[in-house]
Protein backbone atom coordinates (compact mmCIF):
# COMPACT_ATOMS: atom_id res chain seq x y z
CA UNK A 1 -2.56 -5.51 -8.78
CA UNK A 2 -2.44 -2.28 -7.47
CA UNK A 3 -0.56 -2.85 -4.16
CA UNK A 4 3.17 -1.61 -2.87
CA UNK A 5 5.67 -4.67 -3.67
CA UNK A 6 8.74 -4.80 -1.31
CA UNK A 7 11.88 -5.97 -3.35
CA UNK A 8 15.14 -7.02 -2.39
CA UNK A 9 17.17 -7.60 -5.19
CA UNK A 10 20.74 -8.52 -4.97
CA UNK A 11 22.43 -8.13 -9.17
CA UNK A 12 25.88 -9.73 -8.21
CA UNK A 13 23.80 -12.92 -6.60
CA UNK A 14 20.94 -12.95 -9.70
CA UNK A 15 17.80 -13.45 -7.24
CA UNK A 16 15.13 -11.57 -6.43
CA UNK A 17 12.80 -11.38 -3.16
CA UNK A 18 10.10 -10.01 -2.30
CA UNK A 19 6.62 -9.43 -0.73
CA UNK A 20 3.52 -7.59 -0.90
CA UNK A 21 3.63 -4.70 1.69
CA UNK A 22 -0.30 -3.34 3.39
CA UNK A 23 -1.26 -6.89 4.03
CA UNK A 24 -0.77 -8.76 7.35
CA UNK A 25 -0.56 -12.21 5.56
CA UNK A 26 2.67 -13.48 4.08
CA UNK A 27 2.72 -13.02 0.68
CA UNK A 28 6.64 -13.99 -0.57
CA UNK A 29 7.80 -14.75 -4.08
CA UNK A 30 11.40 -15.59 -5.37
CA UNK A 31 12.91 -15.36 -8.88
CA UNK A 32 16.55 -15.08 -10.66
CA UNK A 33 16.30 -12.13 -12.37
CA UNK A 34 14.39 -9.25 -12.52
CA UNK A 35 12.95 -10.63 -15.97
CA UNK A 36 10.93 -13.16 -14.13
CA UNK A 37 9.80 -10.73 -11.04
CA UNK A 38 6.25 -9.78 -12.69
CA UNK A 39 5.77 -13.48 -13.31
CA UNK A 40 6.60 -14.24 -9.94
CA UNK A 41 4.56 -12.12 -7.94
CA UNK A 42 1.77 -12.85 -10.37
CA UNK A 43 1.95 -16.50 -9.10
CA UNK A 44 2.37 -15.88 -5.81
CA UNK A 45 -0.92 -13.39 -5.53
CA UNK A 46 -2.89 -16.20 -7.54
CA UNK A 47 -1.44 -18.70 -5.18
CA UNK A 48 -2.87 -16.49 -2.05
CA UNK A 49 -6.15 -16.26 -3.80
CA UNK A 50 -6.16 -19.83 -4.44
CA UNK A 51 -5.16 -20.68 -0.45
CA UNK A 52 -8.23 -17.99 0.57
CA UNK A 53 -10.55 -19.72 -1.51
CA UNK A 54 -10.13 -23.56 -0.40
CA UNK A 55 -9.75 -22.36 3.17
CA UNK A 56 -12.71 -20.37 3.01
CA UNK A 57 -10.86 -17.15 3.97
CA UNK A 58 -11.61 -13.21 2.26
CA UNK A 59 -8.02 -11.95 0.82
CA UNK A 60 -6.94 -8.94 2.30
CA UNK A 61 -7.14 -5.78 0.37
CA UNK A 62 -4.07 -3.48 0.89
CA UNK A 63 -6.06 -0.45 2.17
CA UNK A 64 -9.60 0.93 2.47
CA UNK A 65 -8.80 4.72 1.39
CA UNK A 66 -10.22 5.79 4.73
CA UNK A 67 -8.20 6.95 7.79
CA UNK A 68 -9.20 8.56 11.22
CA UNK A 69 -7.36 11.11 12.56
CA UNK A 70 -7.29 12.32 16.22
CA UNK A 71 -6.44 16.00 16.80
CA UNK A 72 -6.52 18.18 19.00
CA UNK A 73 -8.97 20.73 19.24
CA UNK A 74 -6.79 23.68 18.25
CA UNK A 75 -5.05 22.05 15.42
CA UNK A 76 -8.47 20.90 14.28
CA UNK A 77 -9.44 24.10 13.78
CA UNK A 78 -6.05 25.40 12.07
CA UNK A 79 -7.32 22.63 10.11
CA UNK A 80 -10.37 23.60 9.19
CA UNK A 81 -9.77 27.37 8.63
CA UNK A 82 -6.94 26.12 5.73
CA UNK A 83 -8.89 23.83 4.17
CA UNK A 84 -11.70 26.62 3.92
CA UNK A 85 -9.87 29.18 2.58
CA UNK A 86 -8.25 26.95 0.24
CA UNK A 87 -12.50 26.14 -0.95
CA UNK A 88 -11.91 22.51 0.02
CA UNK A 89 -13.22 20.17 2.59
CA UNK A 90 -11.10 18.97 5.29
CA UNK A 91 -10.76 15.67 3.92
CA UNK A 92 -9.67 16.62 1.01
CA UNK A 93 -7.26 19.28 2.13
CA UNK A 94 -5.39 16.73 4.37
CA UNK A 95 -5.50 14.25 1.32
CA UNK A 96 -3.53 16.99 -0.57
CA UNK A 97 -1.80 17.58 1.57
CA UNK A 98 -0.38 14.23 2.75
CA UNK A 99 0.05 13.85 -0.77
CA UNK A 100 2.26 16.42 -1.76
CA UNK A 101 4.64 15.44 1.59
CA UNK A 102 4.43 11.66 0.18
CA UNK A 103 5.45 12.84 -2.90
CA UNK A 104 8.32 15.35 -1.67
């Protein structure tokens, strides 16, 4: 699974919580030590794909990889003139850069 997990873990009280984060449904799972986390988010995602599948439901996916922006016109075109003279498109100069700020 390639989707963000949310953990709260708490050492002095052994347990574990936790959720998958980018979905709207509630997706929990509980364990006592971080041993058994990967088993228990494992069960919990096949229980959620189990519960889609008898109630006739499509899982969510985390995200699509696509993302509309609104600008406005002048930074649009600031934009546009970096990701040219960097030789890329605008998509993919935005995905850079997003990516290097997610990653700072």
């Amino acid at each position: 699974m390639g989707a963000p997990v949310e953990r709260n873990c708490s050492i002095m009280l052994s347990s574990c919580v936790g959720h998958i984060a980018g979905i709207r449904d509630i997706v929990g799972f509980h364990c006592e030590s971080l041993q058994e986390l990967r088993d228990a988010f494992e069960e919990a995602v096949t229980d959620y794909l189990e519960t889609c599948a008898k109630l006739g439901r499509t899982p969510q996916k985390p995200y699509s990889g696509h993302l509309s922006l609104r600008l406005a016109p002048a930074l649009h075109a600031t934009v546009a003139v970096k990701a040219q003279l960097a030789h890329k498109s605008i998509s993919q100069w935005v995905a850079d850069v997003l990516d290097r700020e997610v990653h700072a």
